[in-house]
PDB file of N, CA and C in Angstrom:
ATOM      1  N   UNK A   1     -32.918 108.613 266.088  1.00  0.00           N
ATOM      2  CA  UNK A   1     -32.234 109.695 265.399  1.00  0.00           C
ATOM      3  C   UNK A   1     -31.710 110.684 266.446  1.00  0.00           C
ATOM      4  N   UNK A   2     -30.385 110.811 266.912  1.00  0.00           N
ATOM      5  CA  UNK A   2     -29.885 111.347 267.221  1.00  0.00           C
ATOM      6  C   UNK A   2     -29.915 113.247 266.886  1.00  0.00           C
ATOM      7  N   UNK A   3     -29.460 114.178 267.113  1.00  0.00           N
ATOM      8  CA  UNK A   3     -29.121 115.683 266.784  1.00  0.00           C
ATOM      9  C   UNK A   3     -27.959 115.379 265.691  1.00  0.00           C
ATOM     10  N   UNK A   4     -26.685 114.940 265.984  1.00  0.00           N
ATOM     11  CA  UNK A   4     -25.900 114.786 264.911  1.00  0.00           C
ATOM     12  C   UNK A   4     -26.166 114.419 263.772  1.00  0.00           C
ATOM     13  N   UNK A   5     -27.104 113.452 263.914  1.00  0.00           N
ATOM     14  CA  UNK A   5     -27.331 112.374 262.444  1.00  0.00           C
ATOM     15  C   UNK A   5     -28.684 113.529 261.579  1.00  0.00           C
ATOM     16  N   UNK A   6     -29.493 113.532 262.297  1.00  0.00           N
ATOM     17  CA  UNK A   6     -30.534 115.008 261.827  1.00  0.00           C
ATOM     18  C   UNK A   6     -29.490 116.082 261.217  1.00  0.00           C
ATOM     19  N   UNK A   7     -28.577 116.673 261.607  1.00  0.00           N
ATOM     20  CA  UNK A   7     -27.672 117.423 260.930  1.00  0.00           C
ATOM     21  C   UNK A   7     -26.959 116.971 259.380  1.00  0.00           C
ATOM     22  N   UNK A   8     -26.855 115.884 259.846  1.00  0.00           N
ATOM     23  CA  UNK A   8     -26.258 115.394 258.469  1.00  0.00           C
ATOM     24  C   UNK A   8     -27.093 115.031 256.892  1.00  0.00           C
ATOM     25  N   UNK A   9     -28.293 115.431 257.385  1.00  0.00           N
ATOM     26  CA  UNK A   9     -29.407 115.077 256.577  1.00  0.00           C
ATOM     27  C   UNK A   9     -29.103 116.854 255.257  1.00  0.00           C
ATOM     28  N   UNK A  10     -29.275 117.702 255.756  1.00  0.00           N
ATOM     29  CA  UNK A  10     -28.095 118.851 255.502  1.00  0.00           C
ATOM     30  C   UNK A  10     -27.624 118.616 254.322  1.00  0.00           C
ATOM     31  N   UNK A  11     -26.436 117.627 254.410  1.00  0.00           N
ATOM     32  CA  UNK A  11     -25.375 117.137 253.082  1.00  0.00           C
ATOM     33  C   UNK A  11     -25.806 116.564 252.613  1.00  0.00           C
ATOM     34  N   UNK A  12     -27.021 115.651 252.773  1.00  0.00           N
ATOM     35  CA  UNK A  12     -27.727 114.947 251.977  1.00  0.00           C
ATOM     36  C   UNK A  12     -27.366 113.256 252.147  1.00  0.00           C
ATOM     37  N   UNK A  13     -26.974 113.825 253.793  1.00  0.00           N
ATOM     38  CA  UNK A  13     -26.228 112.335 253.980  1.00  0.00           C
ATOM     39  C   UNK A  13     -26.909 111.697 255.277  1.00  0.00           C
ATOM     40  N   UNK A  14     -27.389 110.375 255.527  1.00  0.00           N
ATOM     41  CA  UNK A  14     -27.579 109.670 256.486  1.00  0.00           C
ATOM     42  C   UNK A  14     -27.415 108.359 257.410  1.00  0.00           C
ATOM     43  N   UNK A  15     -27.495 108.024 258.833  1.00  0.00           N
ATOM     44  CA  UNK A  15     -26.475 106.748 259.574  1.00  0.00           C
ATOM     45  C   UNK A  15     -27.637 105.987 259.684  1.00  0.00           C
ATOM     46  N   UNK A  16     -26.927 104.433 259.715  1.00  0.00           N
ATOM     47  CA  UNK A  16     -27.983 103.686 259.515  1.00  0.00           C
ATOM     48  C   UNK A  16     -26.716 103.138 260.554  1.00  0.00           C
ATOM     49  N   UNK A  17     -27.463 102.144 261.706  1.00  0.00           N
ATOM     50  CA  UNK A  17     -26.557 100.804 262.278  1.00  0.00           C
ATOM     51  C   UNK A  17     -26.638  99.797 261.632  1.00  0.00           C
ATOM     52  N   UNK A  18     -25.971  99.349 261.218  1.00  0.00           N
ATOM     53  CA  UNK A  18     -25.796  97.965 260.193  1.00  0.00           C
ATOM     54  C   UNK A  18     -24.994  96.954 261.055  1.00  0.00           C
ATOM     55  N   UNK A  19     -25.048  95.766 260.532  1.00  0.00           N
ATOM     56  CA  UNK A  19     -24.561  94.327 261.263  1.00  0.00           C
ATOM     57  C   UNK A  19     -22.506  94.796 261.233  1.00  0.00           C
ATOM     58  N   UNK A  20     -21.895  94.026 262.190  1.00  0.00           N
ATOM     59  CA  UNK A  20     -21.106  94.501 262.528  1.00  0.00           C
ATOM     60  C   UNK A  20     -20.392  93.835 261.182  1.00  0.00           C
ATOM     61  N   UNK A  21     -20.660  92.854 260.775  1.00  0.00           N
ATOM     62  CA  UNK A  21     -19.863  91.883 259.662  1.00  0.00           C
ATOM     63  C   UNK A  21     -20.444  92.449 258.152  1.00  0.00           C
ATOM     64  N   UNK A  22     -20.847  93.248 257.758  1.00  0.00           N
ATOM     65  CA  UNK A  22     -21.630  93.903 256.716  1.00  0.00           C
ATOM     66  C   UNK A  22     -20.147  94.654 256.021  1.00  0.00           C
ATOM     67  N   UNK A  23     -20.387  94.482 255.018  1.00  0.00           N
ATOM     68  CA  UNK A  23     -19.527  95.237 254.268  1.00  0.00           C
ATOM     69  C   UNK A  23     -20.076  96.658 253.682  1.00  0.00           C
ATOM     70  N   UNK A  24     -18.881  97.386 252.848  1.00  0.00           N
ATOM     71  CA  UNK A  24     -19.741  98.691 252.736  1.00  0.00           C
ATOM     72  C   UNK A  24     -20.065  98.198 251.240  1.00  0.00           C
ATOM     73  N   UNK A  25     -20.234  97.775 250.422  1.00  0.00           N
ATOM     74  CA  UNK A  25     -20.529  97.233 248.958  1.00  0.00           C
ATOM     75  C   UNK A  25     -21.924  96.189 249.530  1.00  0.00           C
ATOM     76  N   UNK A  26     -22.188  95.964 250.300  1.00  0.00           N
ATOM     77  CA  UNK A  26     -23.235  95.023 251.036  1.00  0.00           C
ATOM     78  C   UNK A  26     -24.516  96.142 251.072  1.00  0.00           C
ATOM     79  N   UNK A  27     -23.603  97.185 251.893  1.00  0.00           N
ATOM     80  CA  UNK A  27     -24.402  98.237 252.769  1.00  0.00           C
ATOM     81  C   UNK A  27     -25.485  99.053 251.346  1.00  0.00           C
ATOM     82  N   UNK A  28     -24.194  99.499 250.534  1.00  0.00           N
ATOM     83  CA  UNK A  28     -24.957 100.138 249.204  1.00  0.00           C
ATOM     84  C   UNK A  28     -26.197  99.269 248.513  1.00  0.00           C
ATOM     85  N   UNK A  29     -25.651  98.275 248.290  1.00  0.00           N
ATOM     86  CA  UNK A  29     -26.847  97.542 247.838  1.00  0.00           C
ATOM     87  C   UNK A  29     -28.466  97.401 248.537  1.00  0.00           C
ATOM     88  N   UNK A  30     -27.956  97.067 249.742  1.00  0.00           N
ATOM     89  CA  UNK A  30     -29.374  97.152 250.502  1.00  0.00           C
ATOM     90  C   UNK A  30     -29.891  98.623 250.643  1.00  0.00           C
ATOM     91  N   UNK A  31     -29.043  99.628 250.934  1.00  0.00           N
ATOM     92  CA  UNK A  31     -29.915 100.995 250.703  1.00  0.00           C
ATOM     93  C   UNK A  31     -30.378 101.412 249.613  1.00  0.00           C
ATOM     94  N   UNK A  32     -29.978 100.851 248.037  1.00  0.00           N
ATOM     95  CA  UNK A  32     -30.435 101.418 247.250  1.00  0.00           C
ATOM     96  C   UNK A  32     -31.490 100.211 247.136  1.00  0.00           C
ATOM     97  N   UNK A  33     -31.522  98.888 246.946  1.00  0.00           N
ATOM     98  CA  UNK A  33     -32.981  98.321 246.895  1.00  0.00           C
ATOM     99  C   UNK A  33     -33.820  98.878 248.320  1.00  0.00           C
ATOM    100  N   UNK A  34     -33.460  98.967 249.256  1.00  0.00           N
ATOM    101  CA  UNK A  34     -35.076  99.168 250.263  1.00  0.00           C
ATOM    102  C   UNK A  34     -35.582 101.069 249.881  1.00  0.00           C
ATOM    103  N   UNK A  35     -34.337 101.293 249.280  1.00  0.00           N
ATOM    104  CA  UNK A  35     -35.047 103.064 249.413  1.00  0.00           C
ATOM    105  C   UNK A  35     -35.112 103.721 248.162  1.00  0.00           C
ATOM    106  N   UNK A  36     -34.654 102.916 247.090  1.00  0.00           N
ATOM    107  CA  UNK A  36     -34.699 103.344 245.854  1.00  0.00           C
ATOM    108  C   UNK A  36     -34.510 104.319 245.158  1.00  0.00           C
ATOM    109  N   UNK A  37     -32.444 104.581 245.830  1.00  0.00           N
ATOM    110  CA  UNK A  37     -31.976 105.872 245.711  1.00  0.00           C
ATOM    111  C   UNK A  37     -30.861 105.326 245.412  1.00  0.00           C
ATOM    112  N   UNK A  38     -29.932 106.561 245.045  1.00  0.00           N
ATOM    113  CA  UNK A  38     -28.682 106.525 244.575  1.00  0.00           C
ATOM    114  C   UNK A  38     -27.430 105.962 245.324  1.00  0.00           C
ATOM    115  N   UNK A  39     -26.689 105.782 245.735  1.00  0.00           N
ATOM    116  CA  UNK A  39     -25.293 106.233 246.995  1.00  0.00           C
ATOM    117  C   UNK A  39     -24.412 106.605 245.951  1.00  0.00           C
ATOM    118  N   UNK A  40     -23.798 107.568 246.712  1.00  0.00           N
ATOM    119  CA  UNK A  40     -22.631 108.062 246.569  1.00  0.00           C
ATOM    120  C   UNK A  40     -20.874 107.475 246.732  1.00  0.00           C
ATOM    121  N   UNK A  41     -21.558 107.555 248.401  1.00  0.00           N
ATOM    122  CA  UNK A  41     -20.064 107.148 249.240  1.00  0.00           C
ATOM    123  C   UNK A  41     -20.420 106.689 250.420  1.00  0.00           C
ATOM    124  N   UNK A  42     -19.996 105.722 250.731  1.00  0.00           N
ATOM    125  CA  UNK A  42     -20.436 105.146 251.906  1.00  0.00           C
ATOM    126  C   UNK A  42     -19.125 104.956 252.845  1.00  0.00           C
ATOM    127  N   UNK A  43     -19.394 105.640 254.588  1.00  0.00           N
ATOM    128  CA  UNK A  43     -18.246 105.494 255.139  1.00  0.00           C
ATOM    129  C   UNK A  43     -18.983 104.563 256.858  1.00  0.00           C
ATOM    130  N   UNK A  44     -18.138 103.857 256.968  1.00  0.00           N
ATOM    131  CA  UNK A  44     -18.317 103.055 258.402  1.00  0.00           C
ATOM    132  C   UNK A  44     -16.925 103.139 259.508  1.00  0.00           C
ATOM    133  N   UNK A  45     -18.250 102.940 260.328  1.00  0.00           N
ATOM    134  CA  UNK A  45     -16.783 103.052 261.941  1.00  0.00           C
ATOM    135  C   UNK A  45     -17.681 101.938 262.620  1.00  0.00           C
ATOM    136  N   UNK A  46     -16.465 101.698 263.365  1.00  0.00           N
ATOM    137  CA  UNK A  46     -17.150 100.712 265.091  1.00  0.00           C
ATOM    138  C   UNK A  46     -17.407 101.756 265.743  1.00  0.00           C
ATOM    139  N   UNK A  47     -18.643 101.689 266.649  1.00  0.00           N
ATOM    140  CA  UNK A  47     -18.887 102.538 268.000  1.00  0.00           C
ATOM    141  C   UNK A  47     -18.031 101.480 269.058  1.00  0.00           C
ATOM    142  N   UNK A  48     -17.440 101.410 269.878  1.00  0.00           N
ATOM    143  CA  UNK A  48     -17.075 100.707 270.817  1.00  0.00           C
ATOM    144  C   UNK A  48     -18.205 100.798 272.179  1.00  0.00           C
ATOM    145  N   UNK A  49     -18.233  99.437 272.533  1.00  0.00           N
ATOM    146  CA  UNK A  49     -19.797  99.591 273.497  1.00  0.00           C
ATOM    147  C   UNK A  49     -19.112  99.878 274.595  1.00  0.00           C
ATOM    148  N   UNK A  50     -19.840 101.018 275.745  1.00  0.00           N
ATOM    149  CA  UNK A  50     -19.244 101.122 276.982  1.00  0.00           C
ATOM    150  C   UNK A  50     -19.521 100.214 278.172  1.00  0.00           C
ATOM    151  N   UNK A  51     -18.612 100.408 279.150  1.00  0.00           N
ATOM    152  CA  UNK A  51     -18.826  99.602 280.227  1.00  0.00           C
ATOM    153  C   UNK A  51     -19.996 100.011 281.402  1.00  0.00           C
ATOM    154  N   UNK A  52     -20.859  99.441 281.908  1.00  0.00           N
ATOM    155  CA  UNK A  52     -21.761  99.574 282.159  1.00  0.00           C
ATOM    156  C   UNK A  52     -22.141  99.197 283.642  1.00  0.00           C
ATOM    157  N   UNK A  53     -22.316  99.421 284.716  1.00  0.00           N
ATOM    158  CA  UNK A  53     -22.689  99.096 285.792  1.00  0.00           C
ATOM    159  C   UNK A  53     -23.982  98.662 285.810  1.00  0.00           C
ATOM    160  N   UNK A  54     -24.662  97.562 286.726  1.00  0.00           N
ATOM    161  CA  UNK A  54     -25.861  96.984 287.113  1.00  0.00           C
ATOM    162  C   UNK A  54     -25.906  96.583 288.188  1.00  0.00           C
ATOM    163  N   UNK A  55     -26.651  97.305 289.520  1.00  0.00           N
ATOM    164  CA  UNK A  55     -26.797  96.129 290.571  1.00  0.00           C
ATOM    165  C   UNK A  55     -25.162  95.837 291.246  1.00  0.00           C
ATOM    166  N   UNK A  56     -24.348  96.633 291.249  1.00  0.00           N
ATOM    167  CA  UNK A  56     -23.040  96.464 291.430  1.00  0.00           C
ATOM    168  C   UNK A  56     -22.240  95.749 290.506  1.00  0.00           C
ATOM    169  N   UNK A  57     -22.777  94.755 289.807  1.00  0.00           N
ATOM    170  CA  UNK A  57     -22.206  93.973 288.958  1.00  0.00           C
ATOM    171  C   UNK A  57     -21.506  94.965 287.375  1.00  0.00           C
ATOM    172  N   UNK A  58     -20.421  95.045 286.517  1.00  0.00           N
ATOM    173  CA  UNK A  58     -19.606  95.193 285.912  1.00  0.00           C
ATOM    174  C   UNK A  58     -20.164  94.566 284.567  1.00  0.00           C
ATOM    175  N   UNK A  59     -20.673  95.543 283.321  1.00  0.00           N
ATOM    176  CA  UNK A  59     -20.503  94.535 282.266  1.00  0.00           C
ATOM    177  C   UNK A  59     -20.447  95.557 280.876  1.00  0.00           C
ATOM    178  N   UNK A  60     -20.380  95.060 280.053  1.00  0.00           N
ATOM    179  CA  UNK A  60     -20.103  95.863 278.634  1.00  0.00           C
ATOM    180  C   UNK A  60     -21.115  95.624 277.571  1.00  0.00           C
ATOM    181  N   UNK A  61     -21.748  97.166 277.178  1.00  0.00           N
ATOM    182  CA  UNK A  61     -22.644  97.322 275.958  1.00  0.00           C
ATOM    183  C   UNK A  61     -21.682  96.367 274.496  1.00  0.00           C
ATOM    184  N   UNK A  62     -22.459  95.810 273.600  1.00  0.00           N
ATOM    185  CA  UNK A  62     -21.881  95.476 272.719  1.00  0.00           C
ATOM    186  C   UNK A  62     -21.306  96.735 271.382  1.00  0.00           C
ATOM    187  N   UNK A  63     -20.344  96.198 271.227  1.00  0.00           N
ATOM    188  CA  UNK A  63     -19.688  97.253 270.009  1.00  0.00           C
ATOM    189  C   UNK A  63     -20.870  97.160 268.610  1.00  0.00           C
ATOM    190  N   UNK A  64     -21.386  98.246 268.092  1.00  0.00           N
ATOM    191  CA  UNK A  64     -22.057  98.385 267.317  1.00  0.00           C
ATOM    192  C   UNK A  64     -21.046  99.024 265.930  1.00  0.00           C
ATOM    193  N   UNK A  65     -21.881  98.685 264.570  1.00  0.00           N
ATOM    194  CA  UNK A  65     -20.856  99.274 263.535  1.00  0.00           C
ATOM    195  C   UNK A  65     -22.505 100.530 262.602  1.00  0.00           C
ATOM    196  N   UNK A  66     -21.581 101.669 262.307  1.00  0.00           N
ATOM    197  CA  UNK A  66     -22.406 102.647 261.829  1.00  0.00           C
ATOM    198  C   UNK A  66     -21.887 102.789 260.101  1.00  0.00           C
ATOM    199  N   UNK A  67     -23.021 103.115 259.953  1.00  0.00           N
ATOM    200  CA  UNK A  67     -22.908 103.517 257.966  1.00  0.00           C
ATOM    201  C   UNK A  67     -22.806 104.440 258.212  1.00  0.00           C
ATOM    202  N   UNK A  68     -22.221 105.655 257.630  1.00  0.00           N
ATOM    203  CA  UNK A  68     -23.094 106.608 256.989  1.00  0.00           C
ATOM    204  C   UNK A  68     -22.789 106.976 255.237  1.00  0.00           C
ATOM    205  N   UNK A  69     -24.241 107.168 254.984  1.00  0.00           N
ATOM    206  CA  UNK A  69     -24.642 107.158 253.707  1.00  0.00           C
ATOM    207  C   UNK A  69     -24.228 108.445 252.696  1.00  0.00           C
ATOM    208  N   UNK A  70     -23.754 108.475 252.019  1.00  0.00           N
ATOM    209  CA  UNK A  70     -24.139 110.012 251.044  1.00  0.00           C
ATOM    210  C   UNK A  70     -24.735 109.690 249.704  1.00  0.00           C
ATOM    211  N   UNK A  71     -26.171 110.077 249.401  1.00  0.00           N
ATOM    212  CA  UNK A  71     -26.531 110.159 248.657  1.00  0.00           C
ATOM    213  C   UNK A  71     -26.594 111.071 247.378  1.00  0.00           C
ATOM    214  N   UNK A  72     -26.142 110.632 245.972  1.00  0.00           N
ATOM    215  CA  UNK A  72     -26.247 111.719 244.779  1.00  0.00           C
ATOM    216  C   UNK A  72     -27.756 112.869 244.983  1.00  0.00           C
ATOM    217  N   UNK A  73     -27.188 113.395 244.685  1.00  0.00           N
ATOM    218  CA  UNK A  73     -28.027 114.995 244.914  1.00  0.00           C
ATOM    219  C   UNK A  73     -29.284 114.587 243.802  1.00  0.00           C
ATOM    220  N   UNK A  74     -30.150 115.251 244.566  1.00  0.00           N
ATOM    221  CA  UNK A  74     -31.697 114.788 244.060  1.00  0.00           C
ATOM    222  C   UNK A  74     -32.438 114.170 244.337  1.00  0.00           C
ATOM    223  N   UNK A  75     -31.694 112.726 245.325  1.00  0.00           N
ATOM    224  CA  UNK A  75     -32.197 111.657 245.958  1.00  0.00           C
ATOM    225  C   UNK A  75     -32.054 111.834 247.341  1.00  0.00           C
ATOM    226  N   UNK A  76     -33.569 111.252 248.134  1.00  0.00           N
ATOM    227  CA  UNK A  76     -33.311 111.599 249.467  1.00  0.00           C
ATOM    228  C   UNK A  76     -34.154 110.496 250.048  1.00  0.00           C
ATOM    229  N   UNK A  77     -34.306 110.403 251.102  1.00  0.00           N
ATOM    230  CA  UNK A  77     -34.694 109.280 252.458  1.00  0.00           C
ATOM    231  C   UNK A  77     -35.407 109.989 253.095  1.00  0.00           C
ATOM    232  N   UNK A  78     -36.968 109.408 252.793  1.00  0.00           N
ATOM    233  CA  UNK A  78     -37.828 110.105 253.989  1.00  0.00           C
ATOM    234  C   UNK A  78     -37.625 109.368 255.913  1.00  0.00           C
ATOM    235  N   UNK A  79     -36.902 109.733 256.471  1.00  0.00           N
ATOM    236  CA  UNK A  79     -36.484 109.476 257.756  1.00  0.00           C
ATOM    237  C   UNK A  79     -37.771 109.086 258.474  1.00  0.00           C
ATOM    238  N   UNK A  80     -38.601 109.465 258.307  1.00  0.00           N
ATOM    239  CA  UNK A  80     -40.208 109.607 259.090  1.00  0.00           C
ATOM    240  C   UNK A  80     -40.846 107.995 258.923  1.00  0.00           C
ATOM    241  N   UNK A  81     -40.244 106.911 258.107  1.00  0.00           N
ATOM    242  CA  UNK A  81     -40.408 105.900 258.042  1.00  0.00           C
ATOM    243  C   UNK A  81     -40.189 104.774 258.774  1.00  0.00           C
ATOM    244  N   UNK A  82     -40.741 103.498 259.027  1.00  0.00           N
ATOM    245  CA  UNK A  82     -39.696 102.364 260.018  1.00  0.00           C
ATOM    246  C   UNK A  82     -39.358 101.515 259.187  1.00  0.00           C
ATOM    247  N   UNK A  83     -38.563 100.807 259.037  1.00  0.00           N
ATOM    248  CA  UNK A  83     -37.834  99.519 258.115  1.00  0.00           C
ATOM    249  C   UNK A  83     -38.020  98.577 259.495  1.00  0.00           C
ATOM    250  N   UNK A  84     -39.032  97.404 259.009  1.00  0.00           N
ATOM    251  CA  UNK A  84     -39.027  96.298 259.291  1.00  0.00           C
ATOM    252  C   UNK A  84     -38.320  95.012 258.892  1.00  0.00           C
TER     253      UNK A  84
END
């Protein structure tokens, strides 16, 4: 958990990294069965992975894809949890 994503908790909204091939109608479903809450609106981006030095050698983090969640008011996500 990042500072940004803690902020967004605020709106009642939270980021989950999800599989890069996941849809957002995919995404809703699995957050409301594992957390047994509402969604609202669900919005996604690619992070693009950066390039990375090692040992002199040249190589690139993989591109990751982010949810973020908004949940109907009333319903919330205890964050303090791990999903296995």
């Amino acid at each position: 958990m990042t500072e940004k994503s803690t902020n967004l908790n605020q709106f009642n909204q939270y980021s989950f990294i999800v599989s890069k091939d996941s849809k957002a109608s995919e995404i809703k479903q699995a957050i409301e069965n594992i957390f047994k809450v509402k969604v609202q609106k669900i919005n996604t981006l690619i992070i693009k992975g950066k390039i990375k030095s090692f040992k002199g050698s040249i190589g690139n983090k993989k591109d990751q894809k982010k949810a973020i969640v908004t949940l109907i008011e009333g319903n919330t996500i205890d964050s303090s949890l791990e999903i296995k």
